[in-house]
C-alpha atoms as a PDB file:
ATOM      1  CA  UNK A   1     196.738  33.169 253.324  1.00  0.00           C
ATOM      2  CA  UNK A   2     196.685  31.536 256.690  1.00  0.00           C
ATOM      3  CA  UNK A   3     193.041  30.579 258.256  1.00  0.00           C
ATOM      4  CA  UNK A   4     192.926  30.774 261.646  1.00  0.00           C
ATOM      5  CA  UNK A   5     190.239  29.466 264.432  1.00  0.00           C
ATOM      6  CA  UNK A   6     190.227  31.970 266.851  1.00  0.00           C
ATOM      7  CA  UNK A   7     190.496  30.609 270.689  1.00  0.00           C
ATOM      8  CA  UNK A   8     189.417  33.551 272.753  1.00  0.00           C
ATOM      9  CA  UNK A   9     188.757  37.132 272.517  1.00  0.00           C
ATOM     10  CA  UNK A  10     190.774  39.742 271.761  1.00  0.00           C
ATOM     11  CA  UNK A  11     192.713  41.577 274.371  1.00  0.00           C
ATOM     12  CA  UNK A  12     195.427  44.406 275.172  1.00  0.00           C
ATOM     13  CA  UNK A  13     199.162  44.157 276.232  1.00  0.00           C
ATOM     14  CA  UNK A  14     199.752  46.827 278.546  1.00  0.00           C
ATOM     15  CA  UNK A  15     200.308  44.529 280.990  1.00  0.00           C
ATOM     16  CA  UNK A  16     201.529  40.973 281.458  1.00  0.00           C
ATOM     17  CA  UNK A  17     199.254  38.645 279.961  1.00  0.00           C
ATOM     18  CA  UNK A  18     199.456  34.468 278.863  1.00  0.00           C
ATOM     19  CA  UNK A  19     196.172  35.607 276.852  1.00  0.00           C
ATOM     20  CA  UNK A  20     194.048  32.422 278.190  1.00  0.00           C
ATOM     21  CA  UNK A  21     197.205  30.110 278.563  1.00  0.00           C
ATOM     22  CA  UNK A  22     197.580  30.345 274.890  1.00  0.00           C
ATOM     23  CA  UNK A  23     200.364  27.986 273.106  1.00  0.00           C
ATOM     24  CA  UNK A  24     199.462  30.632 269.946  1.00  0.00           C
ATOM     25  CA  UNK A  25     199.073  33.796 269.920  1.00  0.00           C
ATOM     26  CA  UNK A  26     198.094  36.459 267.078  1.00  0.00           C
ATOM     27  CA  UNK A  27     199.338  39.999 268.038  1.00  0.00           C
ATOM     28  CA  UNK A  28     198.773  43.583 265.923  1.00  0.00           C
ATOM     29  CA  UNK A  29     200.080  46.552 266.601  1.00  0.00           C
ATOM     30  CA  UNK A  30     197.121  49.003 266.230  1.00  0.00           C
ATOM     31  CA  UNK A  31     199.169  52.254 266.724  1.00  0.00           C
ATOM     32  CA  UNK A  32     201.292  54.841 264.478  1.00  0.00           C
ATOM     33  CA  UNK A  33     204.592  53.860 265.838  1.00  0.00           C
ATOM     34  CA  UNK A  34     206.456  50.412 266.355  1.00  0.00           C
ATOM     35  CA  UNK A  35     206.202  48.411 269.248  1.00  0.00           C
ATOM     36  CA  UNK A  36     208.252  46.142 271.158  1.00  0.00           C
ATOM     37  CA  UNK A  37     206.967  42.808 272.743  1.00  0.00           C
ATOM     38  CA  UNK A  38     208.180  40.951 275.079  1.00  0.00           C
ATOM     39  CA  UNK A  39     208.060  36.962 276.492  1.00  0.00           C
ATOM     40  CA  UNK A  40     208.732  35.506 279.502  1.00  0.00           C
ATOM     41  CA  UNK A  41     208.318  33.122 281.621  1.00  0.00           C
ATOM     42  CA  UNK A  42     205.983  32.748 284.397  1.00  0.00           C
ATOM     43  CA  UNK A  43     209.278  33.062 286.585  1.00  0.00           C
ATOM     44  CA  UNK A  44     209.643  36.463 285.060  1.00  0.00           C
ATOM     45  CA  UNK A  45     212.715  35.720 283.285  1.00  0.00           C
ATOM     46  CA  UNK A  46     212.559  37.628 279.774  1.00  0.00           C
ATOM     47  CA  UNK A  47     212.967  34.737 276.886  1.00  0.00           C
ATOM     48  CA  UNK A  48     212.646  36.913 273.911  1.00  0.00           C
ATOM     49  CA  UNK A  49     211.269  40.290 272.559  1.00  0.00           C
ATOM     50  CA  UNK A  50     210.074  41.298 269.218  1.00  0.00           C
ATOM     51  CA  UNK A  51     209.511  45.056 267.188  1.00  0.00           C
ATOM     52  CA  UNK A  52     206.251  44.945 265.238  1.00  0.00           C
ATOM     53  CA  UNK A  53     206.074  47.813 262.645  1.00  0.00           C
ATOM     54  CA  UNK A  54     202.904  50.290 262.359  1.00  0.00           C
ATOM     55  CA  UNK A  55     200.157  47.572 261.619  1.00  0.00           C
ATOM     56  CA  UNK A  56     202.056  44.542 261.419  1.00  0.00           C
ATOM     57  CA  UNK A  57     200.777  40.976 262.528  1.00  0.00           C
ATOM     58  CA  UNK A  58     202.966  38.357 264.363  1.00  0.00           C
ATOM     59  CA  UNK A  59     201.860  34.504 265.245  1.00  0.00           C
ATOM     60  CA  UNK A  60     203.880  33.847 268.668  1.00  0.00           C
ATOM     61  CA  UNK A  61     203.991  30.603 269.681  1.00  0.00           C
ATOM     62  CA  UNK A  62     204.695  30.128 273.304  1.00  0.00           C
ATOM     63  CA  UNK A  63     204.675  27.993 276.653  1.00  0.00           C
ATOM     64  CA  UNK A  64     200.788  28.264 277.844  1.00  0.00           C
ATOM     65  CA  UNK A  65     202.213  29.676 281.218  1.00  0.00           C
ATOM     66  CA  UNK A  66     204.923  32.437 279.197  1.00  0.00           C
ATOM     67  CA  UNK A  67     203.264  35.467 279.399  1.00  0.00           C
ATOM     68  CA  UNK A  68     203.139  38.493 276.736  1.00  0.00           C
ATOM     69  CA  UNK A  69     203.541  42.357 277.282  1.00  0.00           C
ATOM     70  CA  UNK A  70     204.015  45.231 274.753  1.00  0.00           C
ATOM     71  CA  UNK A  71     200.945  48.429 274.922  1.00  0.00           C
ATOM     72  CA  UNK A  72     197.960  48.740 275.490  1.00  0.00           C
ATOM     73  CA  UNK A  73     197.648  49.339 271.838  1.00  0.00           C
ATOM     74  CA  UNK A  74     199.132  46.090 271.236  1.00  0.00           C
ATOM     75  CA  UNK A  75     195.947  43.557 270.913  1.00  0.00           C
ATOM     76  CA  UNK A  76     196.479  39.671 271.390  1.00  0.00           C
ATOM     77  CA  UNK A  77     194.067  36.722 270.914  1.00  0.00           C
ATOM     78  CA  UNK A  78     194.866  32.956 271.054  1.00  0.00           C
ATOM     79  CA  UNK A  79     194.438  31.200 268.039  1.00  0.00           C
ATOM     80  CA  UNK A  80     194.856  27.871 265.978  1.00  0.00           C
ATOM     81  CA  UNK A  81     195.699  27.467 262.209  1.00  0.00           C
ATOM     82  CA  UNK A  82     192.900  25.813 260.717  1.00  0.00           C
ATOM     83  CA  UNK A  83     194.825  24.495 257.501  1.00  0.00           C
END
């Protein structure tokens, strides 16, 4: 099991976030149907997108500037392994 420090509080994707210029972000999709997330960079390009399935957790690691978007039921908070 990973241990994490968490970094911030936790916050929705609905919109475009970098979640506190995080380099490491923890997302969860809280909601009865999969989700799709997206990166970019702070240009706007897209650099990659991911599907999270009812209730599953992803560690994204990313540029501090890239910034995150999926729903609002998508939650996000920057974090740091602690092992």
């Amino acid at each position: 099991m990973a241990v994490i420090r968490l970094l911030g509080s936790e916050g929705n994707l609905g919109s475009a976030s970098n979640v506190g210029l995080a380099k490491l972000v923890r997302v969860i999709n809280n909601h009865s149907a999969v989700q799709v997330i997206t990166q970019k960079n702070s240009g706007g390009t897209t650099l990659a997108t991911v599907t999270l399935g009812i209730g599953e957790i992803a560690y994204i690691a990313k540029a501090s500037t890239d910034t995150l978007t999926g729903a609002a039921t998508s939650l996000a908070v920057s974090v740091a392994f602690a092992n």
